[in-house]
Protein backbone atom coordinates (compact mmCIF):
# COMPACT_ATOMS: atom_id res chain seq x y z
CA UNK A 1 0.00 0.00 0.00
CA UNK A 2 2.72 2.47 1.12
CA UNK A 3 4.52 1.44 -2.25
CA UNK A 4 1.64 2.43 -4.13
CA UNK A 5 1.26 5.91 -2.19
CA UNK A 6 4.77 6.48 -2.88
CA UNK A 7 4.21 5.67 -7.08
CA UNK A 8 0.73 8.39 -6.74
CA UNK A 9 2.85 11.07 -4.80
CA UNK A 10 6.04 10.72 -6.96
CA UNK A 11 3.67 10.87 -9.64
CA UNK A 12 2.20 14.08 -8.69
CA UNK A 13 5.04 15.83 -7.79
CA UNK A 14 6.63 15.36 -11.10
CA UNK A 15 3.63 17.34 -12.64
CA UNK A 16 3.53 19.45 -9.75
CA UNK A 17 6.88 20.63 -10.24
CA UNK A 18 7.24 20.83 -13.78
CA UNK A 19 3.94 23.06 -13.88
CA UNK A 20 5.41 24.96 -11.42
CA UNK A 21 8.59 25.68 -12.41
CA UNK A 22 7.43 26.77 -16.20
CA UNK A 23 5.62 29.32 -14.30
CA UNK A 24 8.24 30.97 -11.94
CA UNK A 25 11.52 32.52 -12.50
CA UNK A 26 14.38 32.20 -9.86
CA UNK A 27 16.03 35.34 -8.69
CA UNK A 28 19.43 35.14 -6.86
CA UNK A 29 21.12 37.30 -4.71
CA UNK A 30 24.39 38.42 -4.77
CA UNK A 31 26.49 40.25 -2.61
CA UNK A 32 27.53 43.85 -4.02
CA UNK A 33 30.77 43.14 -5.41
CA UNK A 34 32.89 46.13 -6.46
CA UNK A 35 34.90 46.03 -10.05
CA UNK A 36 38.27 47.26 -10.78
CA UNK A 37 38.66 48.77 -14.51
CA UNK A 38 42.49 49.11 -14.05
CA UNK A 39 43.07 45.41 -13.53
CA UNK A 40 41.57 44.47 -16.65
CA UNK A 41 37.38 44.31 -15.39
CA UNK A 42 37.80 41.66 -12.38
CA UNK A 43 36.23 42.15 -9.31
CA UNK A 44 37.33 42.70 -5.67
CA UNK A 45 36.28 41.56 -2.86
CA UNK A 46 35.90 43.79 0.30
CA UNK A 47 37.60 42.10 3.33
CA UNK A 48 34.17 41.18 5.04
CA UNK A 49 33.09 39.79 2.25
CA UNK A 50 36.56 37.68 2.13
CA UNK A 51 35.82 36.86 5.75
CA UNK A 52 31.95 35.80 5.55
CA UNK A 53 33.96 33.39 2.74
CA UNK A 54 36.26 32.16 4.47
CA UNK A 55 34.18 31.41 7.83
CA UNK A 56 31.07 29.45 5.22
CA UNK A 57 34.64 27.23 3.48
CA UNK A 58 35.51 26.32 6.70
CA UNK A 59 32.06 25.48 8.35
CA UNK A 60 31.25 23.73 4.83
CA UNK A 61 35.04 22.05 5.33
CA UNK A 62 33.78 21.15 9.19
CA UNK A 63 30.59 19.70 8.00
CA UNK A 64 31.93 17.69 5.32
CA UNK A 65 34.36 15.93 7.20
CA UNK A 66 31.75 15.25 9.89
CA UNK A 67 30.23 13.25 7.16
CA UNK A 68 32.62 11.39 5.75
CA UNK A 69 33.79 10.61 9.59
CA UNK A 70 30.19 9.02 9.85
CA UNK A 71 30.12 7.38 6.57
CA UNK A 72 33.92 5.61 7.77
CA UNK A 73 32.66 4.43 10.93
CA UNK A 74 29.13 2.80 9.06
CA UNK A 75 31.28 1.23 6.59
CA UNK A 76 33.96 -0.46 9.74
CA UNK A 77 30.78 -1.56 11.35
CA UNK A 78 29.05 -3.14 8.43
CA UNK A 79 32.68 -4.77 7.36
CA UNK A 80 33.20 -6.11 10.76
CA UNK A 81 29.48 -7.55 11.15
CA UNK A 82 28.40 -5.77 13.95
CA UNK A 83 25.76 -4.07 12.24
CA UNK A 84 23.56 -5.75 9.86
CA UNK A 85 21.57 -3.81 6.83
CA UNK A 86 18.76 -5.77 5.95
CA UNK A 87 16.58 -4.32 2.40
CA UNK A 88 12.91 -5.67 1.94
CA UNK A 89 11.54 -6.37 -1.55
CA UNK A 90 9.21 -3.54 -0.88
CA UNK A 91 11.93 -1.29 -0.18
CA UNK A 92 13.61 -2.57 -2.86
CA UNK A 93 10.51 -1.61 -4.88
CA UNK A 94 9.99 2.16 -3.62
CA UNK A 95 13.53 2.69 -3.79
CA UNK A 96 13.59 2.18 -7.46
CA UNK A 97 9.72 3.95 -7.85
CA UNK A 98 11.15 6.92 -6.15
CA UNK A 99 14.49 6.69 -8.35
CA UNK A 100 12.44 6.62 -11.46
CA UNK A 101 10.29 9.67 -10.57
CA UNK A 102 13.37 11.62 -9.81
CA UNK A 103 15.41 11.24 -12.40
CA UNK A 104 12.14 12.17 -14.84
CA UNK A 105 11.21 14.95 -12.39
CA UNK A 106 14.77 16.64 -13.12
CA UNK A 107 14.75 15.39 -16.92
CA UNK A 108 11.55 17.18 -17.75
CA UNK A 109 13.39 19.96 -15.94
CA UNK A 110 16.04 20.24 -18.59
CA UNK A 111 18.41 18.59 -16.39
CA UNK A 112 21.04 16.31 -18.13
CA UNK A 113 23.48 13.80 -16.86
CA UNK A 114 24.74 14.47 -13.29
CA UNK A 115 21.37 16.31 -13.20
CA UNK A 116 19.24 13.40 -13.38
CA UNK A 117 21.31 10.99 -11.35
CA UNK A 118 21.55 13.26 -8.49
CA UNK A 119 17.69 13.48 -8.99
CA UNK A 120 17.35 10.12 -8.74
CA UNK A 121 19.90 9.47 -5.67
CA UNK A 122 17.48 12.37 -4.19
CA UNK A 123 13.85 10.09 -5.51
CA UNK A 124 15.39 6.68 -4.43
CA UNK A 125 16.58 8.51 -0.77
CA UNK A 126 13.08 10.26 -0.27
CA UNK A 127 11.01 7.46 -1.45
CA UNK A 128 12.61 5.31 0.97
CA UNK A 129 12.17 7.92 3.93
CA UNK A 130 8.63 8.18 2.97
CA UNK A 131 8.38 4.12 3.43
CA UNK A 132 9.67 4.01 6.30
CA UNK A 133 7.80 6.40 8.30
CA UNK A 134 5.02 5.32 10.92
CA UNK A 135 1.73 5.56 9.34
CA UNK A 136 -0.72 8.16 11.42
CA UNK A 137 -3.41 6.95 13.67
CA UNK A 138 -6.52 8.31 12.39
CA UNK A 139 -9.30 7.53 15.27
CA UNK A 140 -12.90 7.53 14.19
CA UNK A 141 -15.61 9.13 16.40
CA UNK A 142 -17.58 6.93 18.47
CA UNK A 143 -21.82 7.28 18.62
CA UNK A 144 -22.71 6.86 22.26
């Protein structure tokens, strides 16, 4: 049942989005950068600007090695057998529902390539989430 939810919402989120994002522009932000004729039109960056830079690299650096850290000491557990991965056939199935929706969702986008594998890394991931979450309790109302 859940993989069946999971085909119907990957489903409608790949015409949801696509709708969607024919009908909006993105507009970025950027950070005022000043521009140097005399050096041949580059830019320069004001020292806080160099320092908000330098503080996100090094959080982003921080983070990153957080992860691999964690992704090292899975990978020694698994190898050694102390912790077991088991995948259903239903997982199995909304893993590859999910992967499938993804990778159309960021085709039909215009996305190419590394585009549309990262989208479906992102379908197979968020399928699987969506599995695996407790279904809600919905109580009925009792006459009496």
């Amino acid at each position: 049942m859940k993989a069946f939810a999971t085909l119907i919402l990957m489903v409608g989120l790949m015409f949801g989005v696509t709708g969607g994002a024919m009908a909006q522009s993105v507009t970025v932000e950027t950070p005022a950068v000043t521009s140097d004729s005399s050096s041949g039109g580059g830019t320069i960056l004001t020292p806080e600007q160099i320092e908000s830079l330098s503080t996100m690299v090094d959080q982003m650096r921080s983070k990153m090695n957080e992860m691999v850290d964690a992704a090292q000491d899975a990978a020694s557990q698994m190898s050694d057998g102390s912790k077991v991965v088991m995948v259903s056939t239903n997982d199995l199935v909304v893993i590859a529902i999910g992967s499938l929706g993804g990778a159309l969702v960021i085709d039909l986008l215009g996305g190419g390539g590394m585009a549309t594998l990262a989208g479906a890394v992102a379908g197979g991931i968020g399928a699987h989430w969506f599995m695996t979450q407790p279904m809600p309790i919905i109580e009925t109302p009792t006459s009496g």
